[in-house]
N, C-alpha and C. Protein backbone atom coordinates (compact mmCIF):
# COMPACT_ATOMS: atom_id res chain seq x y z
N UNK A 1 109.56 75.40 135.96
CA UNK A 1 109.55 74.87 134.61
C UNK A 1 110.64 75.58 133.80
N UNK A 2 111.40 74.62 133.24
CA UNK A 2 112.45 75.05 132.38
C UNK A 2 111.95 76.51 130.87
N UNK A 3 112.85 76.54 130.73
CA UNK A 3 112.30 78.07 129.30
C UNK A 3 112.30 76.76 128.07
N UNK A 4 112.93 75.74 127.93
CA UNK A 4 112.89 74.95 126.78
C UNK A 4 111.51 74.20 127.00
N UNK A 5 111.00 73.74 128.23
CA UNK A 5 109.76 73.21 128.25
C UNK A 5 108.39 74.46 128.06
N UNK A 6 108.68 75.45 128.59
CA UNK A 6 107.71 76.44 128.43
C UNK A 6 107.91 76.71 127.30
N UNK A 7 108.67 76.93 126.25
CA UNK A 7 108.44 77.03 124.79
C UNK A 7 107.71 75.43 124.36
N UNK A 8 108.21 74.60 124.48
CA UNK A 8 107.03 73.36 123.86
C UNK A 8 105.82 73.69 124.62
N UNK A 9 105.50 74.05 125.94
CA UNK A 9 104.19 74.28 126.08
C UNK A 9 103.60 75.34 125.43
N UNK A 10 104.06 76.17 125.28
CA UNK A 10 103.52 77.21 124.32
C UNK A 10 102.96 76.96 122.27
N UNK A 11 104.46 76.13 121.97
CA UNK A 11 103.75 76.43 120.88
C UNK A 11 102.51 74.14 120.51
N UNK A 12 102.71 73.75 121.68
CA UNK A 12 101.94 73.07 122.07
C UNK A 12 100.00 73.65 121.85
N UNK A 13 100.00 74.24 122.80
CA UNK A 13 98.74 75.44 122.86
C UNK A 13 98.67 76.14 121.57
N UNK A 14 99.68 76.83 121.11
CA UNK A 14 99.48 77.15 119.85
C UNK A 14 99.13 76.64 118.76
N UNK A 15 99.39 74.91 118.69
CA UNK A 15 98.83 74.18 117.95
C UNK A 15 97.67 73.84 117.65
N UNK A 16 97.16 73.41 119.08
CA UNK A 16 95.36 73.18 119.54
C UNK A 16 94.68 74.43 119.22
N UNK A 17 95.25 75.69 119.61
CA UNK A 17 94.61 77.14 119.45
C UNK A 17 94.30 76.60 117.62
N UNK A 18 95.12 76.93 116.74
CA UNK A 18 94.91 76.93 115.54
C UNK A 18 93.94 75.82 114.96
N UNK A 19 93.88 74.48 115.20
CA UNK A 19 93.38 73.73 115.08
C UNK A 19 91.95 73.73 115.15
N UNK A 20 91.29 74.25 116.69
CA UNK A 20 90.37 75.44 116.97
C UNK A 20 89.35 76.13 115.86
N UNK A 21 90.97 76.81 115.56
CA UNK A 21 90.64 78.33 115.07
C UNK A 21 90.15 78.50 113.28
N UNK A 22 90.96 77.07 112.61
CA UNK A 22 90.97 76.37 111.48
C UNK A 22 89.35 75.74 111.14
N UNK A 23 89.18 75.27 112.00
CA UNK A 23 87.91 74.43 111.75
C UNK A 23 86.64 75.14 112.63
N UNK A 24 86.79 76.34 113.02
CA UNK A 24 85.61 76.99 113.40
C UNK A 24 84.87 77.89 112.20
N UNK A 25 83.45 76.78 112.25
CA UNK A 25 82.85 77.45 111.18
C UNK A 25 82.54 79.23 110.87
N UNK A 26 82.54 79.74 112.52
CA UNK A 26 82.16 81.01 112.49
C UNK A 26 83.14 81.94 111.88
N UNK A 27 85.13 81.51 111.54
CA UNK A 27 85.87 82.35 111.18
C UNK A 27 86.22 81.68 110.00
N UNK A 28 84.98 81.41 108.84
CA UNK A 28 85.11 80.91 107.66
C UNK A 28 86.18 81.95 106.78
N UNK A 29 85.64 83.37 107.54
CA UNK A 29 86.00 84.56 106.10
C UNK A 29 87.32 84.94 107.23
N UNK A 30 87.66 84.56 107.83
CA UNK A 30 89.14 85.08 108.65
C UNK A 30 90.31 84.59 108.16
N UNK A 31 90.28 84.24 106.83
CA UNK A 31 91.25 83.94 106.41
C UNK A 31 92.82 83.92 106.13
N UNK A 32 92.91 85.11 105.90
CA UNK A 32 93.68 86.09 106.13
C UNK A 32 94.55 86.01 107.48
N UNK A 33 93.73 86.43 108.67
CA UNK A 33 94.09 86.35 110.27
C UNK A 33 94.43 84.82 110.28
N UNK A 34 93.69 83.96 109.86
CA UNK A 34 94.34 82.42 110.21
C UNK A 34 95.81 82.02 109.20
N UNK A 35 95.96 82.80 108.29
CA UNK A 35 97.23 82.67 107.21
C UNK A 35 98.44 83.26 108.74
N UNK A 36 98.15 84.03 108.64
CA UNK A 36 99.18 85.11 109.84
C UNK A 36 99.87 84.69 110.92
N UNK A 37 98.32 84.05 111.84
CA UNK A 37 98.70 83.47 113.02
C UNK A 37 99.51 81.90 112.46
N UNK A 38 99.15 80.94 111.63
CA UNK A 38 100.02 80.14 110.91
C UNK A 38 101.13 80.36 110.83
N UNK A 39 101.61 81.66 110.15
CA UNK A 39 102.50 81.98 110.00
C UNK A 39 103.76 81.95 111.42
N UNK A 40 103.17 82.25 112.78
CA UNK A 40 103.64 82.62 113.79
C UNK A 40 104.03 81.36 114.59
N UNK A 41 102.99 80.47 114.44
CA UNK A 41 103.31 79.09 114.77
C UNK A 41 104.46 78.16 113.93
N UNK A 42 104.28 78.39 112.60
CA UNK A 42 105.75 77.89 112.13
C UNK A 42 106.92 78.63 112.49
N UNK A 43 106.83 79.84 112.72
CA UNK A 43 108.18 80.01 113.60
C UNK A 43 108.37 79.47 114.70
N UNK A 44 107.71 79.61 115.35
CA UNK A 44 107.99 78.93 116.75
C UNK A 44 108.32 77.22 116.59
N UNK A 45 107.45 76.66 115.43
CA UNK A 45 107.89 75.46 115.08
C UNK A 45 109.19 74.99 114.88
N UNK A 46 109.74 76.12 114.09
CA UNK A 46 110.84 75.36 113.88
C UNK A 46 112.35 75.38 114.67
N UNK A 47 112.09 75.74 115.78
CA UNK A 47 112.48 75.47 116.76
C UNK A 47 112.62 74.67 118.06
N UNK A 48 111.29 74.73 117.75
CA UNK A 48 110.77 73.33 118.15
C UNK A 48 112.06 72.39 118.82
N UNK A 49 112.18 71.38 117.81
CA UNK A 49 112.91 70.47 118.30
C UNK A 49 114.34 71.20 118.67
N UNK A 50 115.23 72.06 118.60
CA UNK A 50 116.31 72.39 118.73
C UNK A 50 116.19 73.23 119.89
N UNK A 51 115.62 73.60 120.58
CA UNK A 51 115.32 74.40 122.21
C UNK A 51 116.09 74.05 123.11
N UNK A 52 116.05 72.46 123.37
CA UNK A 52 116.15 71.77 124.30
C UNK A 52 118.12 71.80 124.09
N UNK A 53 118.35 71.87 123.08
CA UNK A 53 119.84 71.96 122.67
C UNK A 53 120.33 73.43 122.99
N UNK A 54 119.82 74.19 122.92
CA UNK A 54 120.33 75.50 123.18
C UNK A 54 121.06 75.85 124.79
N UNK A 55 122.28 76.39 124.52
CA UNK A 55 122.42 76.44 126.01
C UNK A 55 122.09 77.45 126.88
N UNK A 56 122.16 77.61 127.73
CA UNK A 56 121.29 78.66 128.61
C UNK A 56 121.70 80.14 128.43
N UNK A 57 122.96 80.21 128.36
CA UNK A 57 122.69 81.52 127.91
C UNK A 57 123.09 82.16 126.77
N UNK A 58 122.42 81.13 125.99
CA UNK A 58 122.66 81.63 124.71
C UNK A 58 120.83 81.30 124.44
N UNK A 59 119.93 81.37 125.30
CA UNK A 59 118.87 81.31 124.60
C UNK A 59 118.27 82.75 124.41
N UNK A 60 118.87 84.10 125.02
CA UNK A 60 118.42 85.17 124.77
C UNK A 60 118.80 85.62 123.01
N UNK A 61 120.11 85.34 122.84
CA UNK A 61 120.27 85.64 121.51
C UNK A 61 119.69 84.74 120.67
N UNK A 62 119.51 83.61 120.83
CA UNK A 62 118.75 82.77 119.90
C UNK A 62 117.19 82.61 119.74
N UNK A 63 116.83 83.20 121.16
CA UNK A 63 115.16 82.60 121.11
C UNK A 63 114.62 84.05 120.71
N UNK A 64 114.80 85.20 121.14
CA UNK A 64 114.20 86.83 121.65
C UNK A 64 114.25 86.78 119.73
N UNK A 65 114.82 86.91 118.65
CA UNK A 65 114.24 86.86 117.12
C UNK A 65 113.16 86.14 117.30
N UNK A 66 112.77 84.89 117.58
CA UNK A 66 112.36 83.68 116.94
C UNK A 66 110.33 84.42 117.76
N UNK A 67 110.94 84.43 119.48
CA UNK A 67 109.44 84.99 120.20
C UNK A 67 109.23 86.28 119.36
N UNK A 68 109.89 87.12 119.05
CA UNK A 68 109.50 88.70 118.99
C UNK A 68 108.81 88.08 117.29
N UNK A 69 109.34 87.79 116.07
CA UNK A 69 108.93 87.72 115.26
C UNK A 69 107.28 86.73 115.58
N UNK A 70 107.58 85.78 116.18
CA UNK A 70 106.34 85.06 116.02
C UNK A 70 104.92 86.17 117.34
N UNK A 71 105.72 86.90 117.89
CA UNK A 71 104.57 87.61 118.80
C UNK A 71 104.17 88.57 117.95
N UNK A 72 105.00 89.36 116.45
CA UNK A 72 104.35 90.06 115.96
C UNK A 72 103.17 89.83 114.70
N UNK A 73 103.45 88.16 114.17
CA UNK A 73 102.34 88.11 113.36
C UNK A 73 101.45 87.58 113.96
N UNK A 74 101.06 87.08 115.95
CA UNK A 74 100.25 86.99 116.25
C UNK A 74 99.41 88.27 116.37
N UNK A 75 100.09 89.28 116.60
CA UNK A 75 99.42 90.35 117.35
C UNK A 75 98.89 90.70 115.37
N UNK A 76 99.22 90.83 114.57
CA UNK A 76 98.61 90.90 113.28
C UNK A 76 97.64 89.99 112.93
N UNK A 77 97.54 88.60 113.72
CA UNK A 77 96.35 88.22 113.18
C UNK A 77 95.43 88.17 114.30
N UNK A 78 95.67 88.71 115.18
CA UNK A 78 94.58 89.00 116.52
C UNK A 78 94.18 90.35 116.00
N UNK A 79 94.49 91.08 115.71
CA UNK A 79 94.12 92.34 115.22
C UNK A 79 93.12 92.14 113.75
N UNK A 80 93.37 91.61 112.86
CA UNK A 80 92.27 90.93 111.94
C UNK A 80 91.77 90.05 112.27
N UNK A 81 91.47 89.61 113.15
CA UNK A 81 90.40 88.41 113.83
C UNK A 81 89.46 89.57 114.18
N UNK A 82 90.10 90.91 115.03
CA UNK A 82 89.22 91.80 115.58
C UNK A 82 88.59 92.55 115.22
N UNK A 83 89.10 92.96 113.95
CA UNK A 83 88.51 93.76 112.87
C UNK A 83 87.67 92.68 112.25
N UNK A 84 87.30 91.68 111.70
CA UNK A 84 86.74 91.02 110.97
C UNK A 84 85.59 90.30 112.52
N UNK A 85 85.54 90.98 113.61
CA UNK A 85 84.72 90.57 114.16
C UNK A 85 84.55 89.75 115.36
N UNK A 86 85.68 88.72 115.26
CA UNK A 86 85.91 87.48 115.93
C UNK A 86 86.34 87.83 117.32
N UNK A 87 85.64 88.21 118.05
CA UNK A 87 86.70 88.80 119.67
C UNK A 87 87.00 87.19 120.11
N UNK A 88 86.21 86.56 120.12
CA UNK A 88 86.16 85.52 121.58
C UNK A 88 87.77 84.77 120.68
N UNK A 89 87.88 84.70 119.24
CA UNK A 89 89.41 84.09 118.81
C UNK A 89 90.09 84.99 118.70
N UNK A 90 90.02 86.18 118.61
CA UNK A 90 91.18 87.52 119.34
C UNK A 90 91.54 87.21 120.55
N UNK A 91 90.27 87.28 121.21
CA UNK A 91 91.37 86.98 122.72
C UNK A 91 92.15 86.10 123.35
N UNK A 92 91.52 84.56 122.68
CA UNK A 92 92.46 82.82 122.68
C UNK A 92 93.79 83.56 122.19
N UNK A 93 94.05 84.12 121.10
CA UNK A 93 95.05 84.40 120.54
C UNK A 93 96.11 85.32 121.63
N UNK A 94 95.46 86.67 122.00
CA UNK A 94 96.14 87.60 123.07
C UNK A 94 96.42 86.85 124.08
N UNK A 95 95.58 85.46 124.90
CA UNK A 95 96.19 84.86 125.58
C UNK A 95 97.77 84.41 125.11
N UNK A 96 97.46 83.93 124.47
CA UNK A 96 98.91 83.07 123.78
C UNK A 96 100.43 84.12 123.18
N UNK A 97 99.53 85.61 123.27
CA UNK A 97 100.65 86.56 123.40
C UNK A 97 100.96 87.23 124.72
N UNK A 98 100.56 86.45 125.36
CA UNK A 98 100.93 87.52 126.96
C UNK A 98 102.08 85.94 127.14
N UNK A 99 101.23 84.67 127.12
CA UNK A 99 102.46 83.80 127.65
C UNK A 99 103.92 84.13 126.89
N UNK A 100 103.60 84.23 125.40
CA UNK A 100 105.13 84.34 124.26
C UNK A 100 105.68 85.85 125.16
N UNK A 101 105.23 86.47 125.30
CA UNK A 101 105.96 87.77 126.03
C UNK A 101 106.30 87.72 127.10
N UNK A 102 105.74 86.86 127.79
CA UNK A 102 106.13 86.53 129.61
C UNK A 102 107.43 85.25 129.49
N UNK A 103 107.37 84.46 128.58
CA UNK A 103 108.70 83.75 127.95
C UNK A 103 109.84 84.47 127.54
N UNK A 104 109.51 85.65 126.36
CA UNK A 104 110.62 86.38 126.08
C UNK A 104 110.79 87.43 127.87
N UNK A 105 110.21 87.85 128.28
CA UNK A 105 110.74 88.26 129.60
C UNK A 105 111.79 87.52 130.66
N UNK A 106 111.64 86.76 130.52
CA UNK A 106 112.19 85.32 131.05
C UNK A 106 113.63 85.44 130.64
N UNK A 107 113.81 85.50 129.50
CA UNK A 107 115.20 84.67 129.07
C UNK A 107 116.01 85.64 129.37
C-alpha cells in the first residue's frame, strides 16, 4: 500500500474514531480531549486531498510536520481522555497513534 493511500486510510479511521468519540454519551465531560483530538484530524485533513500530488520524495519534508504535529495533539487528547477517565477512548485513540507513527517511519 502506497504512503498516499495509507494516509487516507488513516485519517479515514480518524474520522469514524471521532465520530465515535463525539457522540458517545459516556465522554459527555471530555470535552476538552475531543477539542484536541479534532484538532489533529484537521491537520491531517488538510492534506487530505493534496497527498496523492506529492512526489515521493518529497513526502518526508512535506508530510513528517503535518504527522508529527497531528501525533502530538493526539497524544494530548489521549492523555485527557485518560485523566478524565475514558481508557477504552484513550486507547482507540493510541491505536491511531502507533499507525500515524508507523506512517511517519515509513517516509
Amino acid at each position: 500500500m502506497s504512503i498516499s493511500e495509507r494516509y487516507r486510510d488513516l485519517v479515514q479511521e480518524t474520522e469514524v474514531l471521532m465520530k465515535k468519540i463525539s457522540t458517545d454519551q459516556q465522554l459527555q465531560g471530555a470535552d476538552r480531549a475531543i477539542r484536541v483530538i479534532d484538532q489533529g484530524l484537521a491537520t491531517l485533513q488538510e492534506q487530505l486531498e493534496r497527498v496523492g500530488e506529492i512526489p515521493r520524495m518529497r513526502f518526508d519534508t512535506e508530510l513528517s510536520p503535518v504527522l508529527l504535529n497531528a501525533h502530538n495533539l493526539f497524544d494530548r487528547g489521549r492523555l485527557l481522555l485518560e485523566e478524565g477517565g475514558c481508557n477504552l477512548a484513550a486507547e482507540k485513540v493510541w491505536d491511531v497513534q502507533k499507525k500515524l507513527y508507523r506512517l511517519l517511519n515509513d517516509l
